[in-house]
Protein backbone atom coordinates (compact mmCIF):
# COMPACT_ATOMS: atom_id res chain seq x y z
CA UNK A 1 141.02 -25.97 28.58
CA UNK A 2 143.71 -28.42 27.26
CA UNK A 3 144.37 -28.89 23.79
CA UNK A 4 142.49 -25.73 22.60
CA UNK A 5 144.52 -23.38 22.20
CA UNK A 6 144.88 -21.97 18.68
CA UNK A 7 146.89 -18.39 19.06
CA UNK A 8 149.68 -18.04 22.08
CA UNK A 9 151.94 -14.58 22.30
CA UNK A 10 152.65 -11.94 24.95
CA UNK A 11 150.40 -9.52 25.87
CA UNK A 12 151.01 -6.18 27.88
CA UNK A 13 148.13 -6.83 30.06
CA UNK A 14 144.69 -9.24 30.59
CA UNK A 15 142.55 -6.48 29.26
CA UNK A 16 144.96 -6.38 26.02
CA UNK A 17 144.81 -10.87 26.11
CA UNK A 18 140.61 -9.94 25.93
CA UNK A 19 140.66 -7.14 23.66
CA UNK A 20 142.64 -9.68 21.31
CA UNK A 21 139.92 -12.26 21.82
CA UNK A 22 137.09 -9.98 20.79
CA UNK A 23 138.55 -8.78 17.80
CA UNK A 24 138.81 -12.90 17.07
CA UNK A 25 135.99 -14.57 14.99
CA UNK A 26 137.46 -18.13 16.51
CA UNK A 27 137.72 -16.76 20.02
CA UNK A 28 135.43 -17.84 22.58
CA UNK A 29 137.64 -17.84 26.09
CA UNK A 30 140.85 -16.86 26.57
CA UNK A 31 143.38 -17.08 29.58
CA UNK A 32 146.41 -14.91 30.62
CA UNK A 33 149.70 -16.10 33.02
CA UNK A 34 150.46 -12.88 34.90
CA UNK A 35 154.22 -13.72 35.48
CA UNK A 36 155.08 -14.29 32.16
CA UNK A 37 152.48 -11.87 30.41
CA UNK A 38 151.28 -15.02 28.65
CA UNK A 39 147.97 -14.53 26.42
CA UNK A 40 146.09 -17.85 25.03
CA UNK A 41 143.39 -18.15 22.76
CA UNK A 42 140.86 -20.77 22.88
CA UNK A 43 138.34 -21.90 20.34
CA UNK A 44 136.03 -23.11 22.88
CA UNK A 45 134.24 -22.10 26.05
CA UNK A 46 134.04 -23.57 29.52
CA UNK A 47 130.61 -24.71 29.05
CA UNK A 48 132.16 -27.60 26.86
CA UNK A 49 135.37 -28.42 28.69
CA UNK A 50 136.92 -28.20 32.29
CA UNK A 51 138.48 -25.60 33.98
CA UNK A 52 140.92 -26.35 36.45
CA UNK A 53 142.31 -23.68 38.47
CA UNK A 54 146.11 -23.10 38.26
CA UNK A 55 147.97 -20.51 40.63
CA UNK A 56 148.90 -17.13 38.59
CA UNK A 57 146.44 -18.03 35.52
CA UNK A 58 143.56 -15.72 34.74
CA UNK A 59 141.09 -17.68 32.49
CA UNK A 60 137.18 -16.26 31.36
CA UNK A 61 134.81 -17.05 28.73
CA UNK A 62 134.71 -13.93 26.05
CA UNK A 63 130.89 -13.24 26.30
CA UNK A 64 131.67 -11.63 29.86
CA UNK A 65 133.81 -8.85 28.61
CA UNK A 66 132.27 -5.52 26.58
CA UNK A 67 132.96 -5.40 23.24
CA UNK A 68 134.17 -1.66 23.60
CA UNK A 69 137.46 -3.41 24.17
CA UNK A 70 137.85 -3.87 20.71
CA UNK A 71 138.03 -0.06 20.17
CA UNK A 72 137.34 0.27 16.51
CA UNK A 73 137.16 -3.09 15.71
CA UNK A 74 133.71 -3.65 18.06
CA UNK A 75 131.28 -2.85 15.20
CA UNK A 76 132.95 -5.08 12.79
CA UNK A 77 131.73 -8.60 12.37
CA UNK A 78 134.43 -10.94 10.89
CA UNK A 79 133.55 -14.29 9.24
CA UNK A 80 134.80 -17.50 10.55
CA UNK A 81 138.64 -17.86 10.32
CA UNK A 82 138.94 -14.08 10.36
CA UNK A 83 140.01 -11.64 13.18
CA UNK A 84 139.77 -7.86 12.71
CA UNK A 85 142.72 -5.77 12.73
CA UNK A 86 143.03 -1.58 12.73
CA UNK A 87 145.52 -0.43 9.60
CA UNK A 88 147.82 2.41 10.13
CA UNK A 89 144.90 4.53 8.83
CA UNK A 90 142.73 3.36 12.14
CA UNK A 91 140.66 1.46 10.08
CA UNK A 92 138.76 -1.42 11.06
CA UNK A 93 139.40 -4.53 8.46
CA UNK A 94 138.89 -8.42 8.43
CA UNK A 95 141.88 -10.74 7.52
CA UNK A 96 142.61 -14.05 7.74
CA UNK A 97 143.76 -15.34 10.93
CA UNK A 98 145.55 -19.05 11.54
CA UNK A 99 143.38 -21.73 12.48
CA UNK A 100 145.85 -24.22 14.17
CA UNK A 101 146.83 -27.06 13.43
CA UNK A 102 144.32 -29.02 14.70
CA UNK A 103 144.83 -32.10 16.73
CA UNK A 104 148.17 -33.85 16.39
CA UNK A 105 148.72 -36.87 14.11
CA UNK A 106 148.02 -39.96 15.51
CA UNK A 107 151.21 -42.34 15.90
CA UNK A 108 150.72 -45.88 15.96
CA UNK A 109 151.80 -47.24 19.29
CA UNK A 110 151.96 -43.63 20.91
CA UNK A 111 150.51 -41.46 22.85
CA UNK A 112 151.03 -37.85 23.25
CA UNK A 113 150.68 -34.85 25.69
CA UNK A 114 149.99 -31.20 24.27
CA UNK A 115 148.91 -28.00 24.81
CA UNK A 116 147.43 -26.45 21.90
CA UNK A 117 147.76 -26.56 18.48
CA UNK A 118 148.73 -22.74 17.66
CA UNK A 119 151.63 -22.48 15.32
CA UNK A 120 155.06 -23.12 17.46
CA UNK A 121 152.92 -25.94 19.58
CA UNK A 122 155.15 -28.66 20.83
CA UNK A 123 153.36 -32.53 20.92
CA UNK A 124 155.40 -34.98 22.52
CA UNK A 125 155.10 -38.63 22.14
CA UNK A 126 155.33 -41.56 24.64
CA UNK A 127 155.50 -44.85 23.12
CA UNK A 128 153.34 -47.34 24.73
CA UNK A 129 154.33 -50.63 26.33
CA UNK A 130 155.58 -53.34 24.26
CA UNK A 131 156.79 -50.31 22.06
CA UNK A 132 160.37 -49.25 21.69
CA UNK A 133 161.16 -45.22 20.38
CA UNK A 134 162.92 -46.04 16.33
CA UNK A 135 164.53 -42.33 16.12
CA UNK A 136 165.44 -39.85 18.92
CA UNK A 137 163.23 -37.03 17.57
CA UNK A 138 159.62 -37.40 20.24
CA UNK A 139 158.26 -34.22 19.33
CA UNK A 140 155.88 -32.39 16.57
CA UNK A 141 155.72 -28.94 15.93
CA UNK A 142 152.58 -27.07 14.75
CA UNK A 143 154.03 -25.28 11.64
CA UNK A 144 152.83 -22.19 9.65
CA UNK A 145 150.90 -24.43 7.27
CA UNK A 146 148.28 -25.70 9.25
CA UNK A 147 149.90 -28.68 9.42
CA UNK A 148 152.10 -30.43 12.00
CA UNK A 149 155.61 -32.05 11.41
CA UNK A 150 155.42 -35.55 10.80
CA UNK A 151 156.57 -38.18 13.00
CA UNK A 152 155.62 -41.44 11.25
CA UNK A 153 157.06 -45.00 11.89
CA UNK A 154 158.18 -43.47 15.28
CA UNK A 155 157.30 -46.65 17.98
CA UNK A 156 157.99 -49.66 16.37
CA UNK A 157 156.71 -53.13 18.39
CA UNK A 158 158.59 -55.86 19.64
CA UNK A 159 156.86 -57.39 22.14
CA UNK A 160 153.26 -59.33 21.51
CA UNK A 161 151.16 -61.57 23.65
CA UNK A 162 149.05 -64.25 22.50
CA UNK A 163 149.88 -63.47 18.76
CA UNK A 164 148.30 -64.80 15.75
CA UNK A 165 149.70 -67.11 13.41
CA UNK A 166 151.56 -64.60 10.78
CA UNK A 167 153.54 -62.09 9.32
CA UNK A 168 155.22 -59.30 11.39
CA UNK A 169 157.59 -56.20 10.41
CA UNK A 170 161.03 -56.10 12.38
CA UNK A 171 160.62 -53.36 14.76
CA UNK A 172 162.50 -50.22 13.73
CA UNK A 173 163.74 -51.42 10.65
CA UNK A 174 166.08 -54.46 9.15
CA UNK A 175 169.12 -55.26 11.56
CA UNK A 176 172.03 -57.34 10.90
CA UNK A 177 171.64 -57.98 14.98
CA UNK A 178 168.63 -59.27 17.14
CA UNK A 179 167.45 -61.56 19.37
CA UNK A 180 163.84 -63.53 18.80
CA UNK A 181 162.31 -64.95 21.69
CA UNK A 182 159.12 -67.06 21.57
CA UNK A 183 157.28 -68.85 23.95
CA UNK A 184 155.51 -71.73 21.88
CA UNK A 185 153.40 -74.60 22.73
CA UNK A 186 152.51 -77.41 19.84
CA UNK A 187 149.02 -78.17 19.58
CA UNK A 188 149.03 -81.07 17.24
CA UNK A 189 151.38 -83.57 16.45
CA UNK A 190 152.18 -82.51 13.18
CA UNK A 191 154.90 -79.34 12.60
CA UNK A 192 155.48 -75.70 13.41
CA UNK A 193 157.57 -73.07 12.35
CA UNK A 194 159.53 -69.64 12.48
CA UNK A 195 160.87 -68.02 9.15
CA UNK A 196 163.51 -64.69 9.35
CA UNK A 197 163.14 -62.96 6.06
CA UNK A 198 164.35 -60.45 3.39
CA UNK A 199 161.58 -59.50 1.14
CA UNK A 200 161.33 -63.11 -0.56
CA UNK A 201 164.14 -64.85 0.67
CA UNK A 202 164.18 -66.84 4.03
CA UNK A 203 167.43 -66.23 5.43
CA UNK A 204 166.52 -68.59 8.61
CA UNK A 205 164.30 -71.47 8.24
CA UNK A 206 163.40 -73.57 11.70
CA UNK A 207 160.46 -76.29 11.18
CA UNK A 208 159.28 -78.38 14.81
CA UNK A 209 158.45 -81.64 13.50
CA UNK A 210 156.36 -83.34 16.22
CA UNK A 211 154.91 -85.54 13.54
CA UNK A 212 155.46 -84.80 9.68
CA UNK A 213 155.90 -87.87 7.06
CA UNK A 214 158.34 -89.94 8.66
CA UNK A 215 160.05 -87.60 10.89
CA UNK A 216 159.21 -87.65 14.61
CA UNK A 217 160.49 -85.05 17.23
CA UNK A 218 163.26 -83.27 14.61
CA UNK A 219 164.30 -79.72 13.85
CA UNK A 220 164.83 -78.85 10.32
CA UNK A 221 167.30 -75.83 9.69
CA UNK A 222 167.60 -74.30 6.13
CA UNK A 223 167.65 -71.27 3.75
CA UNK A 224 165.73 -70.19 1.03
CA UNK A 225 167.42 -67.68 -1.85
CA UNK A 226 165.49 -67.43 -5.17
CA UNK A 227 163.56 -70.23 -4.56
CA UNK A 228 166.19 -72.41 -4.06
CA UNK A 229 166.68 -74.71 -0.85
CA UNK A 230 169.95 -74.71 0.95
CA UNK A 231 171.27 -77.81 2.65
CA UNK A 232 168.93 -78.57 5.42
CA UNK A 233 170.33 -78.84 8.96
CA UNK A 234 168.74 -82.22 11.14
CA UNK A 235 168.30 -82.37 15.07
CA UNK A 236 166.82 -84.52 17.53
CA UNK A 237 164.48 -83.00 20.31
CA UNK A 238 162.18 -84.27 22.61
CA UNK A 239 158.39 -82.88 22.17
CA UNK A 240 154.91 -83.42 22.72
CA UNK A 241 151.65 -81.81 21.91
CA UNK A 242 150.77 -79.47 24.87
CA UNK A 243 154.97 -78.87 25.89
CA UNK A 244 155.62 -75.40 26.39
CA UNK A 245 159.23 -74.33 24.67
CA UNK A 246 161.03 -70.74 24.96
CA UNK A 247 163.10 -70.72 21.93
CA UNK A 248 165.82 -68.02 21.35
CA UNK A 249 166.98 -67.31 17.64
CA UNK A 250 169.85 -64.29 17.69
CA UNK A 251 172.02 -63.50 14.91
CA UNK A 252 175.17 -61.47 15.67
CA UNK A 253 178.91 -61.48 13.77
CA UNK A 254 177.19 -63.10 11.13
CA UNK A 255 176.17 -66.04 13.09
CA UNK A 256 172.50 -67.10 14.34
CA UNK A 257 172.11 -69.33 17.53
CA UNK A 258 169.14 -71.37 18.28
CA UNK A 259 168.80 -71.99 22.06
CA UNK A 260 166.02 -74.05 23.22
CA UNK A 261 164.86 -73.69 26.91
CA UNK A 262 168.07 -72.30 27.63
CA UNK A 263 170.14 -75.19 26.01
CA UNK A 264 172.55 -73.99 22.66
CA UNK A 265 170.91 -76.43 20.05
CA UNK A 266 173.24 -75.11 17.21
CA UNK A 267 175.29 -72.08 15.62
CA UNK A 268 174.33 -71.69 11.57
CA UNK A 269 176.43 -68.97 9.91
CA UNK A 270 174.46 -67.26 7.90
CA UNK A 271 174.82 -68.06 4.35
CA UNK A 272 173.73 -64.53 2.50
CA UNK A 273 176.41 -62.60 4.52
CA UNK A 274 175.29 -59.27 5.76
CA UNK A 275 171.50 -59.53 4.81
CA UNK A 276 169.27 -57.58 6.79
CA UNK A 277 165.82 -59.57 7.60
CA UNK A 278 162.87 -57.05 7.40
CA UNK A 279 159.99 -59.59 8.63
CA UNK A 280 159.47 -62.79 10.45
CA UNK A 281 156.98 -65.51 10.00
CA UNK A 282 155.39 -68.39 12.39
CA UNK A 283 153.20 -70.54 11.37
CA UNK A 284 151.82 -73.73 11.77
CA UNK A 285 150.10 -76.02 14.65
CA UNK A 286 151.63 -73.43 17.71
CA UNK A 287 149.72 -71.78 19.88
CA UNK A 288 152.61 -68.71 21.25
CA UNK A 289 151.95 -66.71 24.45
CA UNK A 290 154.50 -64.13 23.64
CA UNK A 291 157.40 -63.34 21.57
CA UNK A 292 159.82 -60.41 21.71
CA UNK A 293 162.15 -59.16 18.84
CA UNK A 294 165.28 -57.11 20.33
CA UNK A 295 167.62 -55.54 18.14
């Protein structure tokens, strides 16, 4: 009966845990833990879920129990999202009674484990592979409101396989350290390229020029702020359509390194000190198996 669980509290005994379900419009099946006096509600039945069997837990379906255990409430017939309750007067009344919380928010990147979604109910999240946790707060509680806490932007990704040609966010936010690593292979003899950015500026510019105008087997290093080019940066390197490259871009102490199949092709200090990129770009005639961002 996971997940359905809309009302948890203590209970003296089972026959208190069913009298609590009858008296519940919502109620359908409820269970009880004899060592900790544990009552749960649940808004379904086992005809439409399974029922595993768990040592010290007492679990039935409501329709099995007479409604006499209701005492004064077993006459009254509550509408939905109402449970009956006997005043101080030993009346029998209807009043609203707290739905849950429903099923947790989804989190991109995440999945989660729960029990219920009664108020106090505790979802934790597990971020998936190629995910990394952006805060150390995992879990969501199911608050008073109906609604539970939110937990949003909480797996960011930085690893992709066989990504398309694009625009992706930094994982976790902007970082004044990181390491890029792509695995790139050039498809036509023209150009390629990677682009580390803050909103419009490109605060690390690297172009593969297998083939581009007159320029044959050169890397172009530059910067971009307000539309204005930098001084480019000129290398020689050997490629070829269909060569497979790992290239490494990190940026720490206000320097970035570009390191080619494990060789250090050049240091560029950084020329808008202390700018955080919040996105990267490749584009061009690349196919990439994989790239990882690690900050």
């Amino acid at each position: 009966m996971e997940h359905q669980v809309f009302r948890k509290f203590w209970s003296q005994s089972l026959y208190t845990c069913a009298s609590e379900c009858l008296m519940s419009s919502a109620c359908l099946s409820f269970g009880f833990e004899k060592k900790t006096r544990t009552c749960l509600l649940y808004s379904n039945s086992s005809d439409t879920a399974n029922v595993v069997d768990r040592t010290g837990f007492l679990f039935s379906d409501i329709q099995h129990w007479p409604k006499s255990l209701a005492g004064r409430c077993a006459q009254r017939i509550c509408p939905n999202n109402n449970r009956c309750e006997v005043t101080r007067l030993g009346l029998a009344r209807c009043v609203p009674e707290f739905k849950g919380c429903g099923q947790p928010p989804e989190v991109n990147g995440a999945n989660t484990t729960y029990d219920g979604h009664y108020q106090g109910a505790v979802a934790t999240y597990f971020c998936d592979p190629d995910y990394r946790t952006c805060h150390n707060n995992v879990t969501s509680t199911c608050q008073s409101s109906g609604a539970w806490e939110s937990l949003a932007g909480l797996c960011g990704q930085f690893r992709w396989h066989d990504p398309i040609k694009g625009v992706y966010s930094i994982p976790c936010g902007p970082s004044i350290k990181f390491q890029l690593i792509m695995i790139g292979t050039g498809t036509e003899a023209t150009r390629w390229g990677i682009r580390i950015e803050k909103q419009a500026d490109t605060l690390f510019f690297l172009e593969f020029r297998l083939g581009y105008n007159r320029d044959s087997n050169v890397i172009v290093m530059n910067t971009v702020k307000d539309d204005v080019w930098g001084t480019e940066e000129r290398f020689d390197l050997a490629m070829a359509v269909g060569k497979t490259m790992e290239i490494q871009i990190t940026l720490q102490d206000g320097v970035y390194e570009l390191i080619i199949d494990g060789a250090i092709i050049h240091h560029f200090t950084e020329r808008d000190a202390g700018a955080k990129p919040d996105h990267f770009v490749f584009w061009g005639d690349v196919s990439v198996s994989m790239m990882e961002w690690v900050s």
